[in-house]
C-alpha atoms as a PDB file:
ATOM      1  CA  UNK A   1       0.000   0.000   0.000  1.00  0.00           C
ATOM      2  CA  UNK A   2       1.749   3.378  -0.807  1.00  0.00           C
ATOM      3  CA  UNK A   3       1.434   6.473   1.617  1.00  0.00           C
ATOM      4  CA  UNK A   4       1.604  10.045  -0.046  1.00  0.00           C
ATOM      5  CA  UNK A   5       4.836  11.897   1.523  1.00  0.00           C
ATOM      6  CA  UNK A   6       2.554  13.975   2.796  1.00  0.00           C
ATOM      7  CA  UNK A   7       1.152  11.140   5.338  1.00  0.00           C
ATOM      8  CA  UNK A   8       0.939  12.526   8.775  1.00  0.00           C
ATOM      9  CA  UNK A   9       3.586  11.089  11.253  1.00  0.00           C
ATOM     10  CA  UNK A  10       3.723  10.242  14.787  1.00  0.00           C
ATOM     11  CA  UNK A  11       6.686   9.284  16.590  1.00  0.00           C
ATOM     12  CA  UNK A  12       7.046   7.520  20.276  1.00  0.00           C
ATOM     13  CA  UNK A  13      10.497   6.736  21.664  1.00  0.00           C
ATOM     14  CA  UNK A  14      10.797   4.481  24.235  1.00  0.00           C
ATOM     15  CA  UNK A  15      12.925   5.219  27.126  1.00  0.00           C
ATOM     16  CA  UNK A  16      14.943   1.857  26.729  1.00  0.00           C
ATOM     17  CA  UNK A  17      15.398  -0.799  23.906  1.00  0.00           C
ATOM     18  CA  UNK A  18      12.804  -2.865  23.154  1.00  0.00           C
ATOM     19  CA  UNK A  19      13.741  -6.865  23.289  1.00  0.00           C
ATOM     20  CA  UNK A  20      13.193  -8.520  19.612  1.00  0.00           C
ATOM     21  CA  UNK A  21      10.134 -10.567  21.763  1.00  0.00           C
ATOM     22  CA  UNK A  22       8.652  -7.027  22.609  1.00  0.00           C
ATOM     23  CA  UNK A  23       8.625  -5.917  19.348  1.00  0.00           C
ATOM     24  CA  UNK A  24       7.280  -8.884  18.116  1.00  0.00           C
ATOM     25  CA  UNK A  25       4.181  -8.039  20.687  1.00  0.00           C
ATOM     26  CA  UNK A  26       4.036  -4.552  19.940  1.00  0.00           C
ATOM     27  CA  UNK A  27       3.883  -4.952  15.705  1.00  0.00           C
ATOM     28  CA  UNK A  28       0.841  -7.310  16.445  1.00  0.00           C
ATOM     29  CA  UNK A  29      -0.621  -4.480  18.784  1.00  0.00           C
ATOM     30  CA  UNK A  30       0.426  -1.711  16.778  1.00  0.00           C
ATOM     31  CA  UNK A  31      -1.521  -3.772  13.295  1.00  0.00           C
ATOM     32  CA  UNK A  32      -4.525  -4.410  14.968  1.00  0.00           C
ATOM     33  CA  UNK A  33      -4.921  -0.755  16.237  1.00  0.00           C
ATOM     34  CA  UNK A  34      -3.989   0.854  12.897  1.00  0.00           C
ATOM     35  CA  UNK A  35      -6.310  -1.821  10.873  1.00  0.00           C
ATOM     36  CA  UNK A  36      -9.810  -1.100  13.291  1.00  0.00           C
ATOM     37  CA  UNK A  37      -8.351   2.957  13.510  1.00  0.00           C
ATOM     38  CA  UNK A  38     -11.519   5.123  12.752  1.00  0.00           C
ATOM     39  CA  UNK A  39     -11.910   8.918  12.463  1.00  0.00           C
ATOM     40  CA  UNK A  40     -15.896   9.864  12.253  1.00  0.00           C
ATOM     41  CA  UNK A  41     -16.552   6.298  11.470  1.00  0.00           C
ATOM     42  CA  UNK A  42     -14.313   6.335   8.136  1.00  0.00           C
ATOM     43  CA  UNK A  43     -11.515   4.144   8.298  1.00  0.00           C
ATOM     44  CA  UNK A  44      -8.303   5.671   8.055  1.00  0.00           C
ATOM     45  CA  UNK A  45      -5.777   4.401   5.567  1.00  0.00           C
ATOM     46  CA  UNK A  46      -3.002   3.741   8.686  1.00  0.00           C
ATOM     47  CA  UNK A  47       0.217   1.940   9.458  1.00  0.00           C
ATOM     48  CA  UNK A  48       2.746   1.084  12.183  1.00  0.00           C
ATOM     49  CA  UNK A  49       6.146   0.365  12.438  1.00  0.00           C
ATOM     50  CA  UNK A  50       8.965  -0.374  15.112  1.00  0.00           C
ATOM     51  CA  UNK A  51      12.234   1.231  13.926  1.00  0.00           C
ATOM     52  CA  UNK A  52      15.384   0.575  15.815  1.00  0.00           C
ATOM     53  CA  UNK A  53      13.771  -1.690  18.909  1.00  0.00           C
ATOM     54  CA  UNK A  54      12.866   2.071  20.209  1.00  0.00           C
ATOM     55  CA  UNK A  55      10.961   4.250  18.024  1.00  0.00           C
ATOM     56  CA  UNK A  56       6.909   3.610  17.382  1.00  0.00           C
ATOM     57  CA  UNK A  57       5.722   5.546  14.649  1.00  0.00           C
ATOM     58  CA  UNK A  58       2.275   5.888  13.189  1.00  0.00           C
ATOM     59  CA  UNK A  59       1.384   6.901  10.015  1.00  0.00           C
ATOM     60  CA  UNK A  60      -1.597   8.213   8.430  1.00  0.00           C
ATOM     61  CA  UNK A  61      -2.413   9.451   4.865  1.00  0.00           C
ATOM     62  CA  UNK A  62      -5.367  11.455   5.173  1.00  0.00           C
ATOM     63  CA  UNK A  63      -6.052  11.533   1.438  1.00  0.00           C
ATOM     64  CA  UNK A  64      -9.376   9.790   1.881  1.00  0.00           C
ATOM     65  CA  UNK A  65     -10.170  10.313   5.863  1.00  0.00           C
ATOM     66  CA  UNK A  66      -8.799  13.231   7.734  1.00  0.00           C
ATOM     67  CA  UNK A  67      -7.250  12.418  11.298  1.00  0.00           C
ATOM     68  CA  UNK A  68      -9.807  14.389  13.629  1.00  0.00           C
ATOM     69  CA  UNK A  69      -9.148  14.714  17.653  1.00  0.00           C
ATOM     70  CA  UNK A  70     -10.958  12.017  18.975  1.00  0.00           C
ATOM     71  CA  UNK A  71      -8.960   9.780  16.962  1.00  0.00           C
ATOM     72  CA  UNK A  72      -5.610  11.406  17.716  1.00  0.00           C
ATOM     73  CA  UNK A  73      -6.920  10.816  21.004  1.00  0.00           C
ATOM     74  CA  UNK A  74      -7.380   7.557  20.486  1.00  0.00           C
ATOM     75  CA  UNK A  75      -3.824   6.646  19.052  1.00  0.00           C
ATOM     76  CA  UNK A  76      -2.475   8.326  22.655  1.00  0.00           C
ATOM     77  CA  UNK A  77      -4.680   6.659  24.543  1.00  0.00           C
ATOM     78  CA  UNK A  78      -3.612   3.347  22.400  1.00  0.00           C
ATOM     79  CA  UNK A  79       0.178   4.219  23.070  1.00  0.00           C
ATOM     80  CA  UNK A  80      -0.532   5.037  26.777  1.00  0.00           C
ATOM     81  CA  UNK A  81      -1.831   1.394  26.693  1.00  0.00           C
ATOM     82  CA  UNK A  82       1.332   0.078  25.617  1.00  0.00           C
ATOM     83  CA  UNK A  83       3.610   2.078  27.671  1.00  0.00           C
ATOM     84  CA  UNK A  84       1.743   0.448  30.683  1.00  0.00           C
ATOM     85  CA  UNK A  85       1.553  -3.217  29.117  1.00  0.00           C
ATOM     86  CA  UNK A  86       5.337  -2.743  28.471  1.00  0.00           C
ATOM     87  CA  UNK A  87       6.900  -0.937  31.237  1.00  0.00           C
ATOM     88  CA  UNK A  88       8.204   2.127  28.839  1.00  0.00           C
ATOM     89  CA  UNK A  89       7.970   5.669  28.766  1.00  0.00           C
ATOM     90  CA  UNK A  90       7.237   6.996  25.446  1.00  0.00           C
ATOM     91  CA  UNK A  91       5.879  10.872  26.482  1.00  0.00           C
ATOM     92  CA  UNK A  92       8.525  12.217  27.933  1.00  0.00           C
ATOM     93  CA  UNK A  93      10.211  14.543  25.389  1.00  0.00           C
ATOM     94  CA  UNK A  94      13.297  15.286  27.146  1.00  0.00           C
ATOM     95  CA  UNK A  95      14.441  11.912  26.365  1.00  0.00           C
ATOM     96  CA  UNK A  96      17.139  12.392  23.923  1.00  0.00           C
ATOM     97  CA  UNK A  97      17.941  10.013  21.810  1.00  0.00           C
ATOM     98  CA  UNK A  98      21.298   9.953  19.556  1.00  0.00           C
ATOM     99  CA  UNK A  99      23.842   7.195  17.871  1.00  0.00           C
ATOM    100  CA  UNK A 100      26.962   6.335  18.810  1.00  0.00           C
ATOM    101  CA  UNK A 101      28.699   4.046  16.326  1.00  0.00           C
ATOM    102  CA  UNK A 102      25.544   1.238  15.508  1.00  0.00           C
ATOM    103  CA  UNK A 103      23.712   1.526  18.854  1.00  0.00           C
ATOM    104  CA  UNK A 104      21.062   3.742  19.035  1.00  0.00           C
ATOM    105  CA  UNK A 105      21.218   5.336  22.705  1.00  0.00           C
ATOM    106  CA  UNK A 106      18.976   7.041  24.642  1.00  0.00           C
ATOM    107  CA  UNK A 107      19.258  10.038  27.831  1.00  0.00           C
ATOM    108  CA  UNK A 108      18.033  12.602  29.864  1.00  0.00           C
ATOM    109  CA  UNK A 109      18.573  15.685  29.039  1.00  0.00           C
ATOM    110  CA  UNK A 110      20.718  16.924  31.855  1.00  0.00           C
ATOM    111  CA  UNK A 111      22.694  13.764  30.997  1.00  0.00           C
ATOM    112  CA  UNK A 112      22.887  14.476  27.693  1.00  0.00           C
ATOM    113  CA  UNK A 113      23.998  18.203  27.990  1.00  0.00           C
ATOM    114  CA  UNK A 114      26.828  16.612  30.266  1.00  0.00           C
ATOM    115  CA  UNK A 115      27.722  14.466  26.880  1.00  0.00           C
ATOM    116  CA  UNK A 116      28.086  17.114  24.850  1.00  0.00           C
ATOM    117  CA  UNK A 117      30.294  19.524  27.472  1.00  0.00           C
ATOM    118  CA  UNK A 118      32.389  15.793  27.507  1.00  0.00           C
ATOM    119  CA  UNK A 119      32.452  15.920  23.314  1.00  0.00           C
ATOM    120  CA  UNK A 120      30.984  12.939  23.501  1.00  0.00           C
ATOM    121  CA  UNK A 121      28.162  14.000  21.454  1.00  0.00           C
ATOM    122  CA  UNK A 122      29.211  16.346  18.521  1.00  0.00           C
ATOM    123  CA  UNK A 123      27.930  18.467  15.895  1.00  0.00           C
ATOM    124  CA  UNK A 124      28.438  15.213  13.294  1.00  0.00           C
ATOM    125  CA  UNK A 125      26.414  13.443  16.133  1.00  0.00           C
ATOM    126  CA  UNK A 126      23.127  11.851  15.004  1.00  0.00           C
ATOM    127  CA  UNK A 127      20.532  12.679  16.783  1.00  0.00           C
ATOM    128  CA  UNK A 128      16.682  11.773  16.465  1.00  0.00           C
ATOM    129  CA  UNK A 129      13.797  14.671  15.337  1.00  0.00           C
ATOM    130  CA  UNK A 130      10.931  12.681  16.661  1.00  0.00           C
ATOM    131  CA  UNK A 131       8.871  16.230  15.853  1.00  0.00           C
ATOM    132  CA  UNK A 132       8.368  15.469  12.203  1.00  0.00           C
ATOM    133  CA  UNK A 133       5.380  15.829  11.189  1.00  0.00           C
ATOM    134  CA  UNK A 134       4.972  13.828   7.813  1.00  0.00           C
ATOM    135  CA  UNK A 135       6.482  11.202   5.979  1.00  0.00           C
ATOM    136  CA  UNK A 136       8.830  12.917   3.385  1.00  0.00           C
ATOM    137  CA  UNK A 137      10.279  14.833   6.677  1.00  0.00           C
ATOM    138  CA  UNK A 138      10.533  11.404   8.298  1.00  0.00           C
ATOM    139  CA  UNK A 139      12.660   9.983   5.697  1.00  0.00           C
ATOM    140  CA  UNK A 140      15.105  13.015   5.114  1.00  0.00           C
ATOM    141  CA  UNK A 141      15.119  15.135   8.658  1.00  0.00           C
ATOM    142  CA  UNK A 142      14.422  12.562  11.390  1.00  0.00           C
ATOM    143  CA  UNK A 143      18.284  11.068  11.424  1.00  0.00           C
ATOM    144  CA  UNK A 144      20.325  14.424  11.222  1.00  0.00           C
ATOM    145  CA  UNK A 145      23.486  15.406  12.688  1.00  0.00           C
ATOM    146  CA  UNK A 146      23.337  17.273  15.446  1.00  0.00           C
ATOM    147  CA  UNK A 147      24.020  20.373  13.874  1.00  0.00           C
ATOM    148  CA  UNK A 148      21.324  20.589  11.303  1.00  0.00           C
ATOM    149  CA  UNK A 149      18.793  19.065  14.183  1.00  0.00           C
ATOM    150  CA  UNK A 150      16.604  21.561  16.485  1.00  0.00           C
ATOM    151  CA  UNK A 151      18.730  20.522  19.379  1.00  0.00           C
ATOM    152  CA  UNK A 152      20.904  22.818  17.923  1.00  0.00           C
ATOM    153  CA  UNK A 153      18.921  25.782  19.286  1.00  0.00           C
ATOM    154  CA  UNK A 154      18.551  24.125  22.952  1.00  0.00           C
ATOM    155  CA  UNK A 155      22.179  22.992  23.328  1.00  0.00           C
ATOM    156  CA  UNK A 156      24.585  24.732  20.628  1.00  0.00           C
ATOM    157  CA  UNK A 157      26.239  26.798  23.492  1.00  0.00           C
ATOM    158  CA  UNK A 158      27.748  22.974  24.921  1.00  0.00           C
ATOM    159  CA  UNK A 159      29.194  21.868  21.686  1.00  0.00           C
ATOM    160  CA  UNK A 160      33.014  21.608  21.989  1.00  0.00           C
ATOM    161  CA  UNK A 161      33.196  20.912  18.193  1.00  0.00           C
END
């Protein structure tokens, strides 16, 4: 099924790594809720997808049904579900999440402004934008460096280099 770039794009990190099992659990979750997901009683055209053991992101194209705010607030109260099932945090937006060689790491962010005053996390750092908002922004500003990344902004006074 294709999705117009223009899809609208949710993104929930977890707070730790999902185990292969997990994800497993959470793709069946995430399938059934995006398959029976309903705005005004018109089925939206929806997906779901586990990226990196850590990031849940929904996807809706709203060429033929329109997300509307009860069913937004029915994909938070869906994702609220699985935080709880799980034993994850996937609201809090101060957990940072960056790369460092092939693992995918999260932090705090007072930890992770200690990082970059360390140079452990650079400007050529990749860092996560999980405030896109569509699926052509997904797929070229979601994995930036850190300095083309809004982090930029919050943290550019740390960097060391």
């Amino acid at each position: 099924m294709q999705f117009s770039e223009n899809s609208r794009v949710w993104v929930y990190q977890s707070d730790k790594k999902l185990t292969d099992n997990e994800v497993l659990q959470i793709k069946v979750l995430l399938d059934n809720f995006t398959t029976g997901w309903t705005a005004h009683n018109n089925q939206l055209k929806a997906k779901a997808e586990v990226r990196y053991n850590r990031f849940l992101i929904l996807v809706v194209d709203e060429s033929q049904a329109g997300a509307s705010g009860c069913s937004i607030d029915k994909s938070v109260n869906f994702m609220k579900q699985l935080q709880d099932q799980f034993n994850l945090n996937l609201f809090d937006r101060f957990n940072l999440a960056y790369r460092e060689g092939n693992e995918i790491l999260s932090t705090g962010r007072n930890d992770f402004e200690t990082l970059l005053k360390e140079g452990k996390i650079g400007t050529e750092t990749i860092v996560f934008n999980n405030l896109v908002q569509n699926l052509a922004e997904l797929q070229t500003k979601w994995e930036v460096p850190f300095k083309d990344s809004w982090h930029i902004q919050l943290f550019g006074n740390l960097v060391t280099a």
